[in-house]
Protein backbone atom coordinates (compact mmCIF):
# COMPACT_ATOMS: atom_id res chain seq x y z
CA UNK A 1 166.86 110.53 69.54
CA UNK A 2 165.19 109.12 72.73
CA UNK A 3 163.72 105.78 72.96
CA UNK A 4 160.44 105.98 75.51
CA UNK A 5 158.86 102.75 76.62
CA UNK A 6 155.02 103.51 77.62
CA UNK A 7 152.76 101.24 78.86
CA UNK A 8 149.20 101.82 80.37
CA UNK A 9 147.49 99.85 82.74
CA UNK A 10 144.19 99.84 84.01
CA UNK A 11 143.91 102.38 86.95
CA UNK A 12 148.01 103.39 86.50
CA UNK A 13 147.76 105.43 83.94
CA UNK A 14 150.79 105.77 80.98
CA UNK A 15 154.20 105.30 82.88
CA UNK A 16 156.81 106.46 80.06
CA UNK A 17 160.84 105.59 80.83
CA UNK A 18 163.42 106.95 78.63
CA UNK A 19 165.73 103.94 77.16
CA UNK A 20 168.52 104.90 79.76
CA UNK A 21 166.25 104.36 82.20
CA UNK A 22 165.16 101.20 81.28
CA UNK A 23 168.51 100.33 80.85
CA UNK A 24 169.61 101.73 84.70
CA UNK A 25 166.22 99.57 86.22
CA UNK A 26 167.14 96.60 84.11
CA UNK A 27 170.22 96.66 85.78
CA UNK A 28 169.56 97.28 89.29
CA UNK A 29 167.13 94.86 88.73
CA UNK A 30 170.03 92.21 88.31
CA UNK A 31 171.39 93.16 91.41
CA UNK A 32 173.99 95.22 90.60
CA UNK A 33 175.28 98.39 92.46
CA UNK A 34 174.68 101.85 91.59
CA UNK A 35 178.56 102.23 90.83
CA UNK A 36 178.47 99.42 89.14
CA UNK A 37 175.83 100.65 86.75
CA UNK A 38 177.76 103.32 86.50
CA UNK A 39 180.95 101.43 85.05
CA UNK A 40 178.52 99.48 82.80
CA UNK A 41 176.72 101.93 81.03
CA UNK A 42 180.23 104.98 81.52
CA UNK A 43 178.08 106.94 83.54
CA UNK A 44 178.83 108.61 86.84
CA UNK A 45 177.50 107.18 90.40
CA UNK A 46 175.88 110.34 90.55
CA UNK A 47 173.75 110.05 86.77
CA UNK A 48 172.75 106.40 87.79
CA UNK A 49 171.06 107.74 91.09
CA UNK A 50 169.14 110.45 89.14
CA UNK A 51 168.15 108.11 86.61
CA UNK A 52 166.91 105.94 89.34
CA UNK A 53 165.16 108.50 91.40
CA UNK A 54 163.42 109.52 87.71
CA UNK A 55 162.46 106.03 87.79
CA UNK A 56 161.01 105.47 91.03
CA UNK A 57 158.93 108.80 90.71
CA UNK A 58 157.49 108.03 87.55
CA UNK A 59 156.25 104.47 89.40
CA UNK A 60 155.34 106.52 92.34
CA UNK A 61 157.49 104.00 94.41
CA UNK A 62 160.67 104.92 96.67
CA UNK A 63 163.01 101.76 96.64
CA UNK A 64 164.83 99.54 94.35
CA UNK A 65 162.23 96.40 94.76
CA UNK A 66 159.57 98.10 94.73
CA UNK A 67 160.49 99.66 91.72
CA UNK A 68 161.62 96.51 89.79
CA UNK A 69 158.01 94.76 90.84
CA UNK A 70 156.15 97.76 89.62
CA UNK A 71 158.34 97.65 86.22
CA UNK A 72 157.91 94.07 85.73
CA UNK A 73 154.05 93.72 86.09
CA UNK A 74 154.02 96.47 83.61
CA UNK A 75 155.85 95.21 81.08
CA UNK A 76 159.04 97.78 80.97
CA UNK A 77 161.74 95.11 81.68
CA UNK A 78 161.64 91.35 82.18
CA UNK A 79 159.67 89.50 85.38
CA UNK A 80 163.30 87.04 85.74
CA UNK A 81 166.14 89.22 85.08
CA UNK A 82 169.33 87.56 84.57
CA UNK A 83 171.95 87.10 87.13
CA UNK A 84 175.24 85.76 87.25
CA UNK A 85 176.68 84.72 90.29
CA UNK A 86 180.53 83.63 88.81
């Protein structure tokens, strides 16, 4: 069973990410690296990247910021994401 997150803004239109995907933007969006993703979440480098590239076409964007600004005005992961610099 899939978890979608939707949310529609005025003039965007609904914008619909799949729980892993939420979960690979949340954590790019904390800075860390694709392979590290990867070793978080037991996924490949290679699964992370097409989760990502999902990502950034469903936000019509083509980069990691501009992907986590998109996200976070809309709603589909936090505006402050965590991050740890121990």
């Amino acid at each position: 069973m899939k978890t979608i997150t939707t949310m529609r803004q005025p003039g965007i239109g609904n914008v619909r990410l799949t729980k892993r995907e939420t979960e690979v933007l949340s954590l790019v969006a904390q800075g860390l690296t694709s392979q590290e993703v990867a070793d978080q979440l037991f996924l490949s480098a290679r699964t992370v990247s097409y989760h990502l590239a999902q990502v950034y076409a469903k936000l019509e964007v083509s980069n990691r910021v501009q992907a986590f600004r998109v996200a976070s005005r809309m709603g589909l992961i936090p505006e402050q994401p965590h991050i740890d610099f121990m």
